[in-house]
PDB file of N, CA and C in Angstrom:
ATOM      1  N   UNK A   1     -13.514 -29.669 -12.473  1.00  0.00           N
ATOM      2  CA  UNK A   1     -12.207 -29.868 -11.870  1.00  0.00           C
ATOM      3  C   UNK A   1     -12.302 -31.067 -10.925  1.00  0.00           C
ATOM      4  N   UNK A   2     -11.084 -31.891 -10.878  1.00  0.00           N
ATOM      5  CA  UNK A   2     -11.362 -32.746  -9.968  1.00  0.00           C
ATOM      6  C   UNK A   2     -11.213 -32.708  -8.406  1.00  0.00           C
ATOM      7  N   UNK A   3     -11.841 -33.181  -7.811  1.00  0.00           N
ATOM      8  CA  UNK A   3     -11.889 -33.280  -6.392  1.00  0.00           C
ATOM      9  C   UNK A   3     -10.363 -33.208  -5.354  1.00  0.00           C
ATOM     10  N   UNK A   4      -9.159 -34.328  -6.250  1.00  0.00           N
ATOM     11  CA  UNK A   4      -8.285 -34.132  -5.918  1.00  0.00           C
ATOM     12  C   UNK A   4      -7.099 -33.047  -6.058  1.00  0.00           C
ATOM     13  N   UNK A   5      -7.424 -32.541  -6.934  1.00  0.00           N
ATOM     14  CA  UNK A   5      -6.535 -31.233  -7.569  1.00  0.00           C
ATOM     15  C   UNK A   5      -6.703 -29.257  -6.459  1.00  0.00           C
ATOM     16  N   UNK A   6      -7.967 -29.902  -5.609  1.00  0.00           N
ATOM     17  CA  UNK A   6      -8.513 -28.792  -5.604  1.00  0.00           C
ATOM     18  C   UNK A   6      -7.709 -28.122  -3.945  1.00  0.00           C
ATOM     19  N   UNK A   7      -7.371 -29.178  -3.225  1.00  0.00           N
ATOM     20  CA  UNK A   7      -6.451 -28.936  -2.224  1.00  0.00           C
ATOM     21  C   UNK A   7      -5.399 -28.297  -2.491  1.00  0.00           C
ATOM     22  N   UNK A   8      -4.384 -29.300  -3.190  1.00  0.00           N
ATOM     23  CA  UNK A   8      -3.073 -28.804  -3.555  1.00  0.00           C
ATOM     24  C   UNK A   8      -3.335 -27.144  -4.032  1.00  0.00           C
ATOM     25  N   UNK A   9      -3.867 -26.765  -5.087  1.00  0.00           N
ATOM     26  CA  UNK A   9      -4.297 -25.776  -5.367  1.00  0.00           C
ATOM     27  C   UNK A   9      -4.449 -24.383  -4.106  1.00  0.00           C
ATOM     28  N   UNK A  10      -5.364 -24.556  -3.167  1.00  0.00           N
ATOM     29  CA  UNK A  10      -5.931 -24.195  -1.997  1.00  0.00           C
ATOM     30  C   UNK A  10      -4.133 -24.042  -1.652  1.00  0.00           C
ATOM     31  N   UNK A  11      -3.728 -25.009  -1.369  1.00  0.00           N
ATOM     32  CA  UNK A  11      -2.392 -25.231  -0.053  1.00  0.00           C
ATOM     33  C   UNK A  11      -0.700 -24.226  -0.463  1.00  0.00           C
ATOM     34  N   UNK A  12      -1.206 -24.150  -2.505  1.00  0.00           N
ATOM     35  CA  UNK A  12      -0.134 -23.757  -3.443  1.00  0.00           C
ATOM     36  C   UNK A  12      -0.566 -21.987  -3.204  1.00  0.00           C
ATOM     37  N   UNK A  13      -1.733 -21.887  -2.859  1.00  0.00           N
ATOM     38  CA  UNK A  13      -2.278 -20.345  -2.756  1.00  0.00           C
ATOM     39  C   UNK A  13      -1.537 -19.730  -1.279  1.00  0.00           C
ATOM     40  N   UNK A  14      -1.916 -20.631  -0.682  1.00  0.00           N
ATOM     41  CA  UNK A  14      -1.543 -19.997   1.375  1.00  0.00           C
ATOM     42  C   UNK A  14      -0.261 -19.790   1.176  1.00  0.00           C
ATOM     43  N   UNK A  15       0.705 -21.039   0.611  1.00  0.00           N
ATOM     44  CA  UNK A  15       2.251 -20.760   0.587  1.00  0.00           C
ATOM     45  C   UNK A  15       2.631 -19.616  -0.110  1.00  0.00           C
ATOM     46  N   UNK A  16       2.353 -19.593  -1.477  1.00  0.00           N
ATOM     47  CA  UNK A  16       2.258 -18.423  -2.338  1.00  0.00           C
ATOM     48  C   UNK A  16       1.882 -16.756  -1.460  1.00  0.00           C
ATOM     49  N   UNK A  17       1.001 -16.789  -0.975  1.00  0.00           N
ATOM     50  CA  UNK A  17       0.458 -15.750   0.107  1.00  0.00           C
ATOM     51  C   UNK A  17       1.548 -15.711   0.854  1.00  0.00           C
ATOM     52  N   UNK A  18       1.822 -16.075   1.657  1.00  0.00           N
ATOM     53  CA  UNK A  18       2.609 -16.073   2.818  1.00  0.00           C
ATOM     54  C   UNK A  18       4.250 -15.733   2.403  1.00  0.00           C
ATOM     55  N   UNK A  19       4.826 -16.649   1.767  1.00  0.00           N
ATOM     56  CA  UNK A  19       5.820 -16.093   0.779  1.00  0.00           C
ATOM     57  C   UNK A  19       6.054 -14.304   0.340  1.00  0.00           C
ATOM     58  N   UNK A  20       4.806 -14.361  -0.353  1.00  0.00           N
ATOM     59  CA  UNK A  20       4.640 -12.523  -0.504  1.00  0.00           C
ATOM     60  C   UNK A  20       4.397 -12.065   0.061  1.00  0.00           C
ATOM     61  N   UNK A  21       4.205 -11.858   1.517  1.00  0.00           N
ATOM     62  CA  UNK A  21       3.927 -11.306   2.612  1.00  0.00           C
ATOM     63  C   UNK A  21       5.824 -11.043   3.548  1.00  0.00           C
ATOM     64  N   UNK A  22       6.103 -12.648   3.715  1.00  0.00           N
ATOM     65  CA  UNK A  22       7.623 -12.657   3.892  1.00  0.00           C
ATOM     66  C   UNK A  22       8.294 -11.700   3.282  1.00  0.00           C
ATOM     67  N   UNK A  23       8.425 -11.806   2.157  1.00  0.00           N
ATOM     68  CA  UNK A  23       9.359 -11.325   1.164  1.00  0.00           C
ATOM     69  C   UNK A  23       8.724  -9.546   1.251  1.00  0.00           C
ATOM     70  N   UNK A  24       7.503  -9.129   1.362  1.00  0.00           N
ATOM     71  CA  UNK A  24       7.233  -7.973   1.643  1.00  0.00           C
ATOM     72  C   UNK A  24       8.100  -7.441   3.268  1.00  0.00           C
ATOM     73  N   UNK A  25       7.801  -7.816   3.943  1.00  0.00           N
ATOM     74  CA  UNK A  25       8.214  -7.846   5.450  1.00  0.00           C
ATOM     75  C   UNK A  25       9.860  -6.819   4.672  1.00  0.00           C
ATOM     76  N   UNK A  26      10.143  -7.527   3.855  1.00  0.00           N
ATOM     77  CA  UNK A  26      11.925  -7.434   4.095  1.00  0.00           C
ATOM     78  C   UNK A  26      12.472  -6.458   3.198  1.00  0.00           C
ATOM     79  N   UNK A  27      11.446  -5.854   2.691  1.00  0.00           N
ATOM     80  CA  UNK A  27      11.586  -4.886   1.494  1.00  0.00           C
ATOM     81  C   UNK A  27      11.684  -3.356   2.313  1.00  0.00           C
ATOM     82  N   UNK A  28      11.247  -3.606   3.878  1.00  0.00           N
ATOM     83  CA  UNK A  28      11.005  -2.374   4.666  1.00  0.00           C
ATOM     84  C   UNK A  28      12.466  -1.109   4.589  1.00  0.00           C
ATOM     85  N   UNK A  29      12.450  -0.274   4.297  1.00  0.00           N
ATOM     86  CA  UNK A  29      13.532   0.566   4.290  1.00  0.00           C
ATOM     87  C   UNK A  29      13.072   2.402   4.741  1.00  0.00           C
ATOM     88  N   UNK A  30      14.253   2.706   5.321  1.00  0.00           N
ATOM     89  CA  UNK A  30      14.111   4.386   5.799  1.00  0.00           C
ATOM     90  C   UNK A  30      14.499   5.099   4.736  1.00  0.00           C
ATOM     91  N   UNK A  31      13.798   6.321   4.050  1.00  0.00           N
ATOM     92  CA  UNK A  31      14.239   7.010   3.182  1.00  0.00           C
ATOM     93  C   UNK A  31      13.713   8.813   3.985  1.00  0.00           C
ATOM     94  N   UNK A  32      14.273   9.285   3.014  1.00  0.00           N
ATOM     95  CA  UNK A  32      14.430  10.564   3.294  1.00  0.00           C
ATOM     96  C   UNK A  32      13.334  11.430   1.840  1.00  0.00           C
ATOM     97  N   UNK A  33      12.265  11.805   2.071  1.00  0.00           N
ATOM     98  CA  UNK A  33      11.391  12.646   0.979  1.00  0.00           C
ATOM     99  C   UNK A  33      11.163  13.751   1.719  1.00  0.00           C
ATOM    100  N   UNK A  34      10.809  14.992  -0.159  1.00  0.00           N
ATOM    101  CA  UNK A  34      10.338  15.549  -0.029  1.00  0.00           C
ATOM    102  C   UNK A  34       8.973  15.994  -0.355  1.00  0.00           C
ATOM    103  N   UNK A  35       8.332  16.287  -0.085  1.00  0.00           N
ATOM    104  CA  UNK A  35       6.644  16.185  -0.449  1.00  0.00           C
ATOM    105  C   UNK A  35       6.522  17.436  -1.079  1.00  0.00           C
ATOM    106  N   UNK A  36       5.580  17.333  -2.355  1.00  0.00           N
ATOM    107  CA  UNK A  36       5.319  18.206  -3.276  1.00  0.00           C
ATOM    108  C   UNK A  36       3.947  18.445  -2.981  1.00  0.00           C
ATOM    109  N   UNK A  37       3.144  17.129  -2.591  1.00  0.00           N
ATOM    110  CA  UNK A  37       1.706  17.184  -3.033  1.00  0.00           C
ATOM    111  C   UNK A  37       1.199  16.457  -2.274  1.00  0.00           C
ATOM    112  N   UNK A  38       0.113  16.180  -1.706  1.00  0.00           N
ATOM    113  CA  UNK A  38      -0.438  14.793  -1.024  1.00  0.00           C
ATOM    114  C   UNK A  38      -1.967  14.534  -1.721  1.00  0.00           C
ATOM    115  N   UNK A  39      -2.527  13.733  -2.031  1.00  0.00           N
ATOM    116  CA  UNK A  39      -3.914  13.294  -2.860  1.00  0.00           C
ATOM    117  C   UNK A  39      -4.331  12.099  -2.060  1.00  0.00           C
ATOM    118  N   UNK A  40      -5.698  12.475  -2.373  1.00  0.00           N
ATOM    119  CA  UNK A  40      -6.738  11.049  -1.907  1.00  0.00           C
ATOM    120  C   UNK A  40      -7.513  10.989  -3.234  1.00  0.00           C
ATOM    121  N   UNK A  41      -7.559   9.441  -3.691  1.00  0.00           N
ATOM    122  CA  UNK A  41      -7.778   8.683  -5.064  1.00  0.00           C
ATOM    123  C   UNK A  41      -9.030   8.430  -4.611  1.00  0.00           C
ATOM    124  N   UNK A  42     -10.325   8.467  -4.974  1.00  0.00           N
ATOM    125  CA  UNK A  42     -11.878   7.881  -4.811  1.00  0.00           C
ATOM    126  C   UNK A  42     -11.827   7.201  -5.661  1.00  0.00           C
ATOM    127  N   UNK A  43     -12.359   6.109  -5.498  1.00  0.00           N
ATOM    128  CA  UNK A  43     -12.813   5.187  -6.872  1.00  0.00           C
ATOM    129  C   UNK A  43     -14.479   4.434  -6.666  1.00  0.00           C
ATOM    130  N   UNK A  44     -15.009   4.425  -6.937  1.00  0.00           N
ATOM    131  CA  UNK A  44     -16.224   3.614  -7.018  1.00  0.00           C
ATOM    132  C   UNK A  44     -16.586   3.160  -8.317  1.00  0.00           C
ATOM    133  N   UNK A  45     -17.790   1.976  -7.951  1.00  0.00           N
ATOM    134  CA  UNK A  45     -18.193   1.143  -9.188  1.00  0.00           C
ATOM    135  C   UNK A  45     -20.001   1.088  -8.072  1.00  0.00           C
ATOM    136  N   UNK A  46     -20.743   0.402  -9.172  1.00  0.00           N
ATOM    137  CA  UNK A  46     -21.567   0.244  -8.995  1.00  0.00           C
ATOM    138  C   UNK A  46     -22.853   1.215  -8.820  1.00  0.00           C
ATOM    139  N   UNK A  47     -24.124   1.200  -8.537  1.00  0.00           N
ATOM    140  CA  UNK A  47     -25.156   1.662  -8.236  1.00  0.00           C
ATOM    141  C   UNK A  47     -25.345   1.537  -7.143  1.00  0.00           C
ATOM    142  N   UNK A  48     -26.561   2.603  -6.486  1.00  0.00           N
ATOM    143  CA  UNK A  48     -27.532   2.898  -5.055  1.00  0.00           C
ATOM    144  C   UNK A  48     -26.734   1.499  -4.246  1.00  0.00           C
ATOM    145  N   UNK A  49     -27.585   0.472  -3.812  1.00  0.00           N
ATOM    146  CA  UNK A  49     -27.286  -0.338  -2.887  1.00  0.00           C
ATOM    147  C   UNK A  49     -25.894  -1.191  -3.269  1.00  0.00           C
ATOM    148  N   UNK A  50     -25.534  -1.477  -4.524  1.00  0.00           N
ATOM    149  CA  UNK A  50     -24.477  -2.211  -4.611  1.00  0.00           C
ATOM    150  C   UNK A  50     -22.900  -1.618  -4.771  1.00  0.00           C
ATOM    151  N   UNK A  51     -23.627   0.312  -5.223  1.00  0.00           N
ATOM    152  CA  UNK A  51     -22.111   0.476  -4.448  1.00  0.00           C
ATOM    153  C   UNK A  51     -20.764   0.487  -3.365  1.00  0.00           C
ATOM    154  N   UNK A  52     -19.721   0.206  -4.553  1.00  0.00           N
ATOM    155  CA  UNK A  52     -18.880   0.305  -3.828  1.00  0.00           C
ATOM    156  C   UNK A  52     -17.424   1.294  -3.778  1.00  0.00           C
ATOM    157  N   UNK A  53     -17.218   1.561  -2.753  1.00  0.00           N
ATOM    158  CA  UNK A  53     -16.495   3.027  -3.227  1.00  0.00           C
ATOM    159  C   UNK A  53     -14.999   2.792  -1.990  1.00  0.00           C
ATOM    160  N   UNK A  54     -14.022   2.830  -2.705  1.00  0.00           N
ATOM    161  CA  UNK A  54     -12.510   2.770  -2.189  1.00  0.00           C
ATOM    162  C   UNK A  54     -11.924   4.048  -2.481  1.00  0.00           C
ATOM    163  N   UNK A  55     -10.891   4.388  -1.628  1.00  0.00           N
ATOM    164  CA  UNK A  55     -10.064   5.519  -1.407  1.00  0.00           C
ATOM    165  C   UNK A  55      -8.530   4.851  -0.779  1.00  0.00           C
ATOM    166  N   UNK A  56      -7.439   5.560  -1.494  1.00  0.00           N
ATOM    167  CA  UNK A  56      -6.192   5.495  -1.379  1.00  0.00           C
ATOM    168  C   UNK A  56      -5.853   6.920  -0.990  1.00  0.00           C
ATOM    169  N   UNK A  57      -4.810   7.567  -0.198  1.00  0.00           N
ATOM    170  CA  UNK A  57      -3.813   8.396  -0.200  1.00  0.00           C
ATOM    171  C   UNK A  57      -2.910   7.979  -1.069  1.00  0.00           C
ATOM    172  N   UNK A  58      -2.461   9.100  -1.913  1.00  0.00           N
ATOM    173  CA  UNK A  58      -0.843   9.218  -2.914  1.00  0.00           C
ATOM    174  C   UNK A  58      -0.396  10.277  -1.853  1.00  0.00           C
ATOM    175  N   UNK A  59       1.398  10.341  -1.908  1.00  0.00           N
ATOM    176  CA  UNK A  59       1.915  11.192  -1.957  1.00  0.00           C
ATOM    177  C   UNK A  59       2.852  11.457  -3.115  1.00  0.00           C
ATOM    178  N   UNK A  60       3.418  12.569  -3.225  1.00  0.00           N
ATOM    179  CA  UNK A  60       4.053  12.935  -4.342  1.00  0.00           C
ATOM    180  C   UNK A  60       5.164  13.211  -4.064  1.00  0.00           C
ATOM    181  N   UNK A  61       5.948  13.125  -4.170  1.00  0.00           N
ATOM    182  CA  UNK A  61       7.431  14.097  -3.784  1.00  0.00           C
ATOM    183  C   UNK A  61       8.356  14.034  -4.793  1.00  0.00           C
ATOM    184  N   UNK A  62      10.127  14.453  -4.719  1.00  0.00           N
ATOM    185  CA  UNK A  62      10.584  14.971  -5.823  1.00  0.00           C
ATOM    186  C   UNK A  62      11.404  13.849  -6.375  1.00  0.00           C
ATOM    187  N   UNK A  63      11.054  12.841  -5.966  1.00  0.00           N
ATOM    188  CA  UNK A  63      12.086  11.314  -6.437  1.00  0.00           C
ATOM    189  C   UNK A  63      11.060  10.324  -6.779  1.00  0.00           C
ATOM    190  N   UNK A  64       9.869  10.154  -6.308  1.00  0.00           N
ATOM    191  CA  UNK A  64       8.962   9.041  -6.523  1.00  0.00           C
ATOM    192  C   UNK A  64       7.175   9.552  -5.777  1.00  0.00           C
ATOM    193  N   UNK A  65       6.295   8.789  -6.580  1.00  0.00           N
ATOM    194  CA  UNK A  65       5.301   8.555  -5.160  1.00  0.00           C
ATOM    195  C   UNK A  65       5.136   7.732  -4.597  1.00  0.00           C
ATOM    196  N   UNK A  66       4.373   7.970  -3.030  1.00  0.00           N
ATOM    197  CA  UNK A  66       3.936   6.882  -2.418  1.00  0.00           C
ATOM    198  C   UNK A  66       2.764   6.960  -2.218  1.00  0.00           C
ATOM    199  N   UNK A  67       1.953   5.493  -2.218  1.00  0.00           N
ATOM    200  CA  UNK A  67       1.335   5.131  -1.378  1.00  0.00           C
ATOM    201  C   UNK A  67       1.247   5.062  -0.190  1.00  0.00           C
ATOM    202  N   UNK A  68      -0.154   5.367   0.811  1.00  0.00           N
ATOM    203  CA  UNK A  68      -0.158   5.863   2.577  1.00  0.00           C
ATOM    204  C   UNK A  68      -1.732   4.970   2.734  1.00  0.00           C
ATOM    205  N   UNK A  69      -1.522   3.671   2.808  1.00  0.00           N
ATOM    206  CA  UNK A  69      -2.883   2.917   3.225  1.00  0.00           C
ATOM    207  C   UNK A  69      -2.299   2.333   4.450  1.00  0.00           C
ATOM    208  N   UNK A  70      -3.443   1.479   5.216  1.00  0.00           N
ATOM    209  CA  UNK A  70      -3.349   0.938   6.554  1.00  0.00           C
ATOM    210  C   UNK A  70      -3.132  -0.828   5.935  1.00  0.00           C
ATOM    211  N   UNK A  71      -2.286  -0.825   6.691  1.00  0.00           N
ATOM    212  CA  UNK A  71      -1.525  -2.578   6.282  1.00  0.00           C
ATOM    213  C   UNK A  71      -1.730  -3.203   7.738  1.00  0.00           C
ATOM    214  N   UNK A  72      -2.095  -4.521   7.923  1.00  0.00           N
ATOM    215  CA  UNK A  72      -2.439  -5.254   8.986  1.00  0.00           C
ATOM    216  C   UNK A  72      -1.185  -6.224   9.122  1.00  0.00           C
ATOM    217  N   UNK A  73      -0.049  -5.750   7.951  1.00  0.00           N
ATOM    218  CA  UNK A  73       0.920  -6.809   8.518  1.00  0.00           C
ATOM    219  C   UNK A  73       2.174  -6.144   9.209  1.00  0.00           C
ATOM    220  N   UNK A  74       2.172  -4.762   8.924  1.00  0.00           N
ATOM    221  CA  UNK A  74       2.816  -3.272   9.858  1.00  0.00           C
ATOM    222  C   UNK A  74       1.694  -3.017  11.367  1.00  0.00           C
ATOM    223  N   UNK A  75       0.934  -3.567  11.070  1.00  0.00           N
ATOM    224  CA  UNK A  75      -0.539  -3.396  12.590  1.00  0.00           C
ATOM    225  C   UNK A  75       0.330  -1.348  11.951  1.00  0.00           C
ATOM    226  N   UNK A  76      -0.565  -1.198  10.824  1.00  0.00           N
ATOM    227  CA  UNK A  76      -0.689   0.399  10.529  1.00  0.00           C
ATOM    228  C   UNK A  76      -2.220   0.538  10.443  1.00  0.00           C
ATOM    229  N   UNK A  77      -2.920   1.560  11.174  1.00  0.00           N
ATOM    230  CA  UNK A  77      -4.204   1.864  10.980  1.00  0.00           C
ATOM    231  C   UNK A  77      -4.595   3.180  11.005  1.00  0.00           C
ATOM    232  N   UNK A  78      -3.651   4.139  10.907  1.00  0.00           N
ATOM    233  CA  UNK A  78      -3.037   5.539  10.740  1.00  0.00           C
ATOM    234  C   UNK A  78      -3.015   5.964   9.491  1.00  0.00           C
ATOM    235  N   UNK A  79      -4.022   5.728   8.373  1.00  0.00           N
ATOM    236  CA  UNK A  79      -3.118   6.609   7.019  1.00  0.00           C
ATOM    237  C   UNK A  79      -3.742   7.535   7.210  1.00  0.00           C
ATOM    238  N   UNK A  80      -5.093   8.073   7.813  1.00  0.00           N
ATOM    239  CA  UNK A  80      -5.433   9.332   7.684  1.00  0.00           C
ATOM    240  C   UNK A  80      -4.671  10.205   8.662  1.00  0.00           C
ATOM    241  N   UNK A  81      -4.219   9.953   9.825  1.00  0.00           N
ATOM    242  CA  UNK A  81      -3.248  10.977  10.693  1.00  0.00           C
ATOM    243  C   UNK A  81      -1.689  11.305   9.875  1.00  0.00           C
ATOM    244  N   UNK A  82      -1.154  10.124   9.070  1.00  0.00           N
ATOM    245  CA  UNK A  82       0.071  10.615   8.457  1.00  0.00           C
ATOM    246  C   UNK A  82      -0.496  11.145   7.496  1.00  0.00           C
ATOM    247  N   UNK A  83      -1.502  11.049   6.758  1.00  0.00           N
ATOM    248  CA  UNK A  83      -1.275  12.153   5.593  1.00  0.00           C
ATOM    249  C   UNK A  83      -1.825  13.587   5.966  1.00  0.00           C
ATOM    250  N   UNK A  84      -2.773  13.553   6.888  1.00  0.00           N
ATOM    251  CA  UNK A  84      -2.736  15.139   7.833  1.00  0.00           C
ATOM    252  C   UNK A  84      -1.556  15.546   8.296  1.00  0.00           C
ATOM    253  N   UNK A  85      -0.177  14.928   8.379  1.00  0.00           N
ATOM    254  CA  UNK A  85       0.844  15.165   8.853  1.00  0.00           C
ATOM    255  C   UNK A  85       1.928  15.843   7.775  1.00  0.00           C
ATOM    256  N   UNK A  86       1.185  15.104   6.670  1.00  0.00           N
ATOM    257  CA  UNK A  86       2.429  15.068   5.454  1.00  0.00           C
ATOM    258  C   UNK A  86       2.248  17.088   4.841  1.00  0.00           C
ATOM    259  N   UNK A  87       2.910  17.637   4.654  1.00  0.00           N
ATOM    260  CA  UNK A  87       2.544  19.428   4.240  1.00  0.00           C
ATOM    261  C   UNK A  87       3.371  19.316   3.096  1.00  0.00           C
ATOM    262  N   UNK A  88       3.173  19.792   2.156  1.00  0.00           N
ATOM    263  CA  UNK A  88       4.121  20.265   1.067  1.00  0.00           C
ATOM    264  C   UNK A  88       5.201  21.237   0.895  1.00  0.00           C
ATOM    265  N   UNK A  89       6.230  20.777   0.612  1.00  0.00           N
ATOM    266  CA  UNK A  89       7.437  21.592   0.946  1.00  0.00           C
ATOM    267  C   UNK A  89       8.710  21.448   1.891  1.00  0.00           C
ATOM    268  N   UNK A  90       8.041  20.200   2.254  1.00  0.00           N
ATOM    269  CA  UNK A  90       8.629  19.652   3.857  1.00  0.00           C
ATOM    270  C   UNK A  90       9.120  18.253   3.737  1.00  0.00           C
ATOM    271  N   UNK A  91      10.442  18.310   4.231  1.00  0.00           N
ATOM    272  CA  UNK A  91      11.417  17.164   4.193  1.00  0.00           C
ATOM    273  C   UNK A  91      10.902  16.184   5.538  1.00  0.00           C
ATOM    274  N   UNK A  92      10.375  14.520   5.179  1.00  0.00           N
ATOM    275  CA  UNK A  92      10.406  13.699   5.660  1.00  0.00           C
ATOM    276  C   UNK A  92      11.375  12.147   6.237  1.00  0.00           C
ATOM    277  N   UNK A  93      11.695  11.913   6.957  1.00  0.00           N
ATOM    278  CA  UNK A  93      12.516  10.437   6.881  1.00  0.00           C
ATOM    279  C   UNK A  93      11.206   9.694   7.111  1.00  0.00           C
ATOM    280  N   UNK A  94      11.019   8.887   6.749  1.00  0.00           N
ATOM    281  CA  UNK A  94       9.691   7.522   6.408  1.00  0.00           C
ATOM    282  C   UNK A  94      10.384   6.254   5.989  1.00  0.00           C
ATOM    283  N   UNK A  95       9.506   5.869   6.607  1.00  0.00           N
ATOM    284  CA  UNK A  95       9.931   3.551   6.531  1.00  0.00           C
ATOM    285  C   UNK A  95       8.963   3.734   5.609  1.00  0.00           C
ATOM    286  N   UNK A  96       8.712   2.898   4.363  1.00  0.00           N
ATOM    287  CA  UNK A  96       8.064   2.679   3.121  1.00  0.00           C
ATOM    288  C   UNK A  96       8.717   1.065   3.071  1.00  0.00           C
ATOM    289  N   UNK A  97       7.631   0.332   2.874  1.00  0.00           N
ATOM    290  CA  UNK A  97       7.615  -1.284   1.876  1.00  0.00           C
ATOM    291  C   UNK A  97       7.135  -1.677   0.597  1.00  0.00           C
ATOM    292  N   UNK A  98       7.112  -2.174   0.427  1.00  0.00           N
ATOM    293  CA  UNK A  98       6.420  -3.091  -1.268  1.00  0.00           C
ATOM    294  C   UNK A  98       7.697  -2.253  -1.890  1.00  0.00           C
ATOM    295  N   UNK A  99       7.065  -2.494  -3.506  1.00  0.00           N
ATOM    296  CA  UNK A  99       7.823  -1.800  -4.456  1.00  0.00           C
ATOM    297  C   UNK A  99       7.377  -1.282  -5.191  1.00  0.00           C
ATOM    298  N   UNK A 100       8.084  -0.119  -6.137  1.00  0.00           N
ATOM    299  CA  UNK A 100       7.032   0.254  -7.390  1.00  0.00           C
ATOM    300  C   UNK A 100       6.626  -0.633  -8.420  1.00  0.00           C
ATOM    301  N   UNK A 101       5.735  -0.901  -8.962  1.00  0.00           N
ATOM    302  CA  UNK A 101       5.272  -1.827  -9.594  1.00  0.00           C
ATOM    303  C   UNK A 101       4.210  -0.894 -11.056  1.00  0.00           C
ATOM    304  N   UNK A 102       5.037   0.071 -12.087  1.00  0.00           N
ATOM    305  CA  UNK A 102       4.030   0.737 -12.889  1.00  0.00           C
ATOM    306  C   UNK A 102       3.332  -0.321 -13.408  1.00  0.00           C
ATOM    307  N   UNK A 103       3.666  -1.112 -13.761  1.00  0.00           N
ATOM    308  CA  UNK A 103       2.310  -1.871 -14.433  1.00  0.00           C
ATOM    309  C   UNK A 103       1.136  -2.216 -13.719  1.00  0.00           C
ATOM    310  N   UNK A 104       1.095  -2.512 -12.712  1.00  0.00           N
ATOM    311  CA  UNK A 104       0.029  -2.843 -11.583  1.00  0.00           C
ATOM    312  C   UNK A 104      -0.262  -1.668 -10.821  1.00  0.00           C
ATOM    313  N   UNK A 105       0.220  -0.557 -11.182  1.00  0.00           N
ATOM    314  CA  UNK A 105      -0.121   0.706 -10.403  1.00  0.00           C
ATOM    315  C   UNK A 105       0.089   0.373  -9.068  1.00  0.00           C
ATOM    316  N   UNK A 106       1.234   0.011  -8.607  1.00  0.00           N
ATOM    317  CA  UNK A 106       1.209  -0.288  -7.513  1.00  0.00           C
ATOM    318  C   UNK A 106       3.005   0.554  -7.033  1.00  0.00           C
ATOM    319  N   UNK A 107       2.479   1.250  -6.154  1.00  0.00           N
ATOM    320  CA  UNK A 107       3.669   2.074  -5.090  1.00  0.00           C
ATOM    321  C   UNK A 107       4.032   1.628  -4.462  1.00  0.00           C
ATOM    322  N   UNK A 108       5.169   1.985  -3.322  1.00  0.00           N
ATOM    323  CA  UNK A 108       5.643   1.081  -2.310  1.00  0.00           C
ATOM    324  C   UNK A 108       5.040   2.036  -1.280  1.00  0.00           C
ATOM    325  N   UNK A 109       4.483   1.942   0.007  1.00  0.00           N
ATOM    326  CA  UNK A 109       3.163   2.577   1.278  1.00  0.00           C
ATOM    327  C   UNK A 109       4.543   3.004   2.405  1.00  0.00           C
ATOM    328  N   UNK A 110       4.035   3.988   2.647  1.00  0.00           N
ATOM    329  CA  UNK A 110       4.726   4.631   3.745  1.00  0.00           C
ATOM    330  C   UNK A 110       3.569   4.211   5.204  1.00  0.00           C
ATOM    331  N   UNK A 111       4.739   3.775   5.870  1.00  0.00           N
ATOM    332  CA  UNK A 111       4.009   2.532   7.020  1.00  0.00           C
ATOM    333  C   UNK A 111       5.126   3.567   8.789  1.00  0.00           C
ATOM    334  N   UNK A 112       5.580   4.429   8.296  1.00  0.00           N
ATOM    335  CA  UNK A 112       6.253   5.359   9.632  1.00  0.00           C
ATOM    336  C   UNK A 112       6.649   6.332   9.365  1.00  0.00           C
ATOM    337  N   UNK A 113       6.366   7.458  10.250  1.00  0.00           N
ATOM    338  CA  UNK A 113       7.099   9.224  10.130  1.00  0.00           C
ATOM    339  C   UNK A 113       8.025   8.938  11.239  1.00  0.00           C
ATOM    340  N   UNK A 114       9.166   9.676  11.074  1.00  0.00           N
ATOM    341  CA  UNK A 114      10.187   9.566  11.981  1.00  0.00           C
ATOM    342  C   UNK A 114       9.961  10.786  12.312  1.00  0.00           C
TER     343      UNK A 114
END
């Protein structure tokens, strides 16, 4: 690749980033769930020293699920106290962002309990 191409590239990524971050920001909305279920997803890859092992909270409820991870652009570092919070059977109001996304397995994250 050439030398000059490799900036623009670099500069087309940050904007791109930042953009989807914006545009996340604004997707923020209050909804009203009910919780059926709450789950923690383990995933790992690798062996002894090079594993590596990630965990998500799902919730479940009777319209959609969500996602409950810690986002640094909400300054959220709470998913394990809201999903100790979350009980089944029990009506929530929650701020949730992103969107559902089935192809990318991707939920929209509950980022506040009211």
């Amino acid at each position: 690749m050439k030398k000059g191409i490799i900036l623009p590239i670099i500069i087309g990524a940050i904007i791109l980033i930042g953009f989807y971050n914006v545009i996340w920001l604004t997707s923020a909305t209050d909804v009203t769930i009910k919780v059926t279920k709450t789950d923690r997803i383990v995933e790992s890859s690798g062996s002894g020293q090079d594993a590596k092992v990630t965990s998500k909270y799902l919730v479940y409820t009777t319209s959609e699920t969500f996602e409950n991870t810690d986002t640094w652009i909400f300054w959220k570092f709470n998913s394990s106290d809201i999903q100790g919070r979350l009980l089944a059977d029990k009506t929530y109001k929650v701020r949730v962002v992103g969107w559902r996304l089935p192809f990318f397995s991707q939920y929209r994250n509950i980022v506040k309990i009211y």
